[in-house]
C-alpha atoms as a PDB file:
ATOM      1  CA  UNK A   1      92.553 -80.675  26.725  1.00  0.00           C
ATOM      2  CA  UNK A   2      90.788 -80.210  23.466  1.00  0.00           C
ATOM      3  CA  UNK A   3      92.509 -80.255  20.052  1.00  0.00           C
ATOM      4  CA  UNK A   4      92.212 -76.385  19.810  1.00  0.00           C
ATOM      5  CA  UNK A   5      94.134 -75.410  22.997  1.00  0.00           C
ATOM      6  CA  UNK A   6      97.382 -78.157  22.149  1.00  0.00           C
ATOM      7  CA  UNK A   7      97.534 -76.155  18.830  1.00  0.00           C
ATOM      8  CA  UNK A   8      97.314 -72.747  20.918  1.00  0.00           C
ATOM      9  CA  UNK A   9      99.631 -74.339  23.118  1.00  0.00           C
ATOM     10  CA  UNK A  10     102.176 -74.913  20.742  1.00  0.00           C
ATOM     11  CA  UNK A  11     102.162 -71.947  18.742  1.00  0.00           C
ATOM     12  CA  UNK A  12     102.696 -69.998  21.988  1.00  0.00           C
ATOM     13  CA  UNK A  13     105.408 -72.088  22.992  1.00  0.00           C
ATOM     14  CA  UNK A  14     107.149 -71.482  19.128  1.00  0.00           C
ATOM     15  CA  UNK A  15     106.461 -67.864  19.616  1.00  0.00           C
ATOM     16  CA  UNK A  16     108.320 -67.429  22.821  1.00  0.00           C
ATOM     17  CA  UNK A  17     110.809 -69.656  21.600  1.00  0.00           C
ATOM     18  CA  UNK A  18     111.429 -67.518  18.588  1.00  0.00           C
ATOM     19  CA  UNK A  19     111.612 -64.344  20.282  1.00  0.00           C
ATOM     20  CA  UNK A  20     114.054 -65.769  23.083  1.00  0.00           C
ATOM     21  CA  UNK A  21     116.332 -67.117  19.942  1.00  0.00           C
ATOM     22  CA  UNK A  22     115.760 -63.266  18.618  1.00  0.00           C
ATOM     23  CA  UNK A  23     116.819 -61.993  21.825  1.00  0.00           C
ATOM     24  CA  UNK A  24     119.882 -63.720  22.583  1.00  0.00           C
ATOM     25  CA  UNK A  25     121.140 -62.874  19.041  1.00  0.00           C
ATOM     26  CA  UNK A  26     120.654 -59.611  19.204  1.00  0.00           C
ATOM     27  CA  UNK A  27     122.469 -59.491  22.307  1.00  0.00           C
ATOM     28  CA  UNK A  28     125.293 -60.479  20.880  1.00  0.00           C
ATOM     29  CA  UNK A  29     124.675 -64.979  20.489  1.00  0.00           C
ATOM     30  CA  UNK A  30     125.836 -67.599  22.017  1.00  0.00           C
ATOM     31  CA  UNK A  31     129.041 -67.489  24.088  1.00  0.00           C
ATOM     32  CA  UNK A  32     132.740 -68.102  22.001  1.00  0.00           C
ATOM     33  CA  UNK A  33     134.610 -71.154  22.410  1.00  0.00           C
ATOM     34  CA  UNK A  34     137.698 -70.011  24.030  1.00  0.00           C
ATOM     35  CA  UNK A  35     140.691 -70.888  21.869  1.00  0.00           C
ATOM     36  CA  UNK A  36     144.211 -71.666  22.796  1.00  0.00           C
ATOM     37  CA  UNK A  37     145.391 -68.916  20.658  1.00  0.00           C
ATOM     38  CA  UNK A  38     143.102 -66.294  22.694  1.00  0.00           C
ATOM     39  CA  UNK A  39     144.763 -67.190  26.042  1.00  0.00           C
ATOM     40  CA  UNK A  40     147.499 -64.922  28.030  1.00  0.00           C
ATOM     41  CA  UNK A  41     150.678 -66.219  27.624  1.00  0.00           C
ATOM     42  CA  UNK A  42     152.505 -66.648  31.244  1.00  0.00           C
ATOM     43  CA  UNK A  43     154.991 -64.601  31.422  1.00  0.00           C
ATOM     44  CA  UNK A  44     158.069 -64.515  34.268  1.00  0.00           C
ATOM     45  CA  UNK A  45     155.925 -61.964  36.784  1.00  0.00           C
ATOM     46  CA  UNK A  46     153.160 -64.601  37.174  1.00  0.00           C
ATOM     47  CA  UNK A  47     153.239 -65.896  40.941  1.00  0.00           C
ATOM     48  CA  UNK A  48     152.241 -69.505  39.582  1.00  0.00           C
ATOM     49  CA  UNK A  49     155.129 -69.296  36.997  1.00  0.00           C
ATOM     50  CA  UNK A  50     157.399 -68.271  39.586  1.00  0.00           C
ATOM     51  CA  UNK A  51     156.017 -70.912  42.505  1.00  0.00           C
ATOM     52  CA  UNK A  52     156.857 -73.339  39.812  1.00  0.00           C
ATOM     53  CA  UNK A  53     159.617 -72.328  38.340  1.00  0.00           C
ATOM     54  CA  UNK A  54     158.337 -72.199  34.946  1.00  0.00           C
ATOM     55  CA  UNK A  55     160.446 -71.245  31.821  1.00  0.00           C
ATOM     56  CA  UNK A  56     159.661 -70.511  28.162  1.00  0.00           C
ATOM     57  CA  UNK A  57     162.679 -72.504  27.020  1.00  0.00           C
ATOM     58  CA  UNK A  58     163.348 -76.033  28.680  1.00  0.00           C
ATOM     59  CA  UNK A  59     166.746 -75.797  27.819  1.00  0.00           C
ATOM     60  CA  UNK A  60     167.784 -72.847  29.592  1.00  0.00           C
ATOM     61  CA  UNK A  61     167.201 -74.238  32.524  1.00  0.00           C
ATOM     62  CA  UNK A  62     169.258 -74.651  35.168  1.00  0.00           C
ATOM     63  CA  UNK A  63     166.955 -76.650  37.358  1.00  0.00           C
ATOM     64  CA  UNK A  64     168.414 -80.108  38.668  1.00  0.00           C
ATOM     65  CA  UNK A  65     164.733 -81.323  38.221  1.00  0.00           C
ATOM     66  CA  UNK A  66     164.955 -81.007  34.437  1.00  0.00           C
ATOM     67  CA  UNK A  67     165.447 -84.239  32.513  1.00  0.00           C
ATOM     68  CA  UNK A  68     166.545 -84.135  29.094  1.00  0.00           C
ATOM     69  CA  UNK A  69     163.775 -84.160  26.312  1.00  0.00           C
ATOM     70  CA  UNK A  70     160.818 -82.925  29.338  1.00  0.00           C
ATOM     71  CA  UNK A  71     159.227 -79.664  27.575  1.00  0.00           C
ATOM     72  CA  UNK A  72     155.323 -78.876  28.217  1.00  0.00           C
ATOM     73  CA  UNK A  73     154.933 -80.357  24.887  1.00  0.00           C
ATOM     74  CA  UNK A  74     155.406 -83.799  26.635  1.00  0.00           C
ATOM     75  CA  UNK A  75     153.450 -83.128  30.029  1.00  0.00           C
ATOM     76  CA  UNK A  76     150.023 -84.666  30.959  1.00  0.00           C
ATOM     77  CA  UNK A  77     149.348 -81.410  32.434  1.00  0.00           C
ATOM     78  CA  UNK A  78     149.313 -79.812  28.535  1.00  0.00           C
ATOM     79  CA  UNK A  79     146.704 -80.296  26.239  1.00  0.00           C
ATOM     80  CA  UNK A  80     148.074 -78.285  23.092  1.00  0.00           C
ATOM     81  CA  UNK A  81     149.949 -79.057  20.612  1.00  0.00           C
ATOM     82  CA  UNK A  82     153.566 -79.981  19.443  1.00  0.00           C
ATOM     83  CA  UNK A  83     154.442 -76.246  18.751  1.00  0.00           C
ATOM     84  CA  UNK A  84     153.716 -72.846  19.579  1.00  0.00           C
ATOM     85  CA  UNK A  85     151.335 -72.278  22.408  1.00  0.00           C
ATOM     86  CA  UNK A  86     148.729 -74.448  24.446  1.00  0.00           C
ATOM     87  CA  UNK A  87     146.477 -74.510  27.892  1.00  0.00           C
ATOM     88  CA  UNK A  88     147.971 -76.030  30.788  1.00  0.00           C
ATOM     89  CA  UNK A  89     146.086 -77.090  33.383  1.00  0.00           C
ATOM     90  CA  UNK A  90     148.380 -75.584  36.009  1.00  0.00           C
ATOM     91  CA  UNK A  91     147.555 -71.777  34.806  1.00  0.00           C
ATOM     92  CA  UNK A  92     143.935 -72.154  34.216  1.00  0.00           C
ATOM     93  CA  UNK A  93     142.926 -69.439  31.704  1.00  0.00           C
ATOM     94  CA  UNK A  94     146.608 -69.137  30.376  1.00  0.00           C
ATOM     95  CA  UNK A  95     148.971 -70.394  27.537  1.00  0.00           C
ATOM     96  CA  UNK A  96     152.108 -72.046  28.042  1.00  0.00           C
ATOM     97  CA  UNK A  97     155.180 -72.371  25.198  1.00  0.00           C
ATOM     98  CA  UNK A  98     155.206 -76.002  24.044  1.00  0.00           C
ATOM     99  CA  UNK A  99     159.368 -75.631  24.738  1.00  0.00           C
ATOM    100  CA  UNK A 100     158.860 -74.712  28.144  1.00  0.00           C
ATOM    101  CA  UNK A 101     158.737 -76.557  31.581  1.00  0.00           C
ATOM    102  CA  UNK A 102     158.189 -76.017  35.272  1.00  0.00           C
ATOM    103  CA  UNK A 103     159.230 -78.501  37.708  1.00  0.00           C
ATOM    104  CA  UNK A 104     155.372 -79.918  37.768  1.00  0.00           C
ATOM    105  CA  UNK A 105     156.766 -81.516  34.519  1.00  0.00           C
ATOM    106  CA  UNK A 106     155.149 -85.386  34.384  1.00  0.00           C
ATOM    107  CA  UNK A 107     155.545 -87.262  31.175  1.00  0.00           C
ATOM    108  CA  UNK A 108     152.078 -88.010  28.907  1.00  0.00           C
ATOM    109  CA  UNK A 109     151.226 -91.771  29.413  1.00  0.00           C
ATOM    110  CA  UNK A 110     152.559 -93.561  26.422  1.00  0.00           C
END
């Protein structure tokens, strides 16, 4: 390959480049990070909630299961934080509270 064509080369590569970066932001860009805060919250109708007896508040409940202090907040299976609401990998694509529990409850390594 001569000098010349590399040069054509690139510039055609750069062109196409440019008009696929054009393209993809005019369609709207990249795809968005999915945050916690954009998840569903489970609610009491979901068939995974219910399977596993999840509950927004660990201390109503009256499962013999339930030690005192578990809460989602303290679960390996969470990965959000201390308060509020946070993915769990048992209800992929949904929230859980942080005060909740279900009896998949297993304490964080320490």
């Amino acid at each position: 390959m001569s000098r010349d064509e590399n040069n054509e080369s690139r510039r055609r590569f750069l062109k196409l480049a440019a008009g696929t970066t054009a393209a993809v932001m005019a369609i709207g860009g990249l795809p968005r990070v999915v945050r916690a805060a954009d998840l569903p919250h489970v609610d009491d109708s979901d068939p995974t909630a219910k399977a596993l007896g999840y509950v927004e508040d660990a201390s109503k409940t009256t499962d013999p299961k339930h030690k005192a202090g578990d809460a989602c907040a303290n679960c390996q299976f969470y990965s959000g934080g201390p308060t509020g609401y946070g993915p769990c990998a048992l209800f992929p694509g949904k929230a859980v509270n942080a005060k909740g529990w279900c009896v998949s409850h297993s304490p964080k390594a320490k």
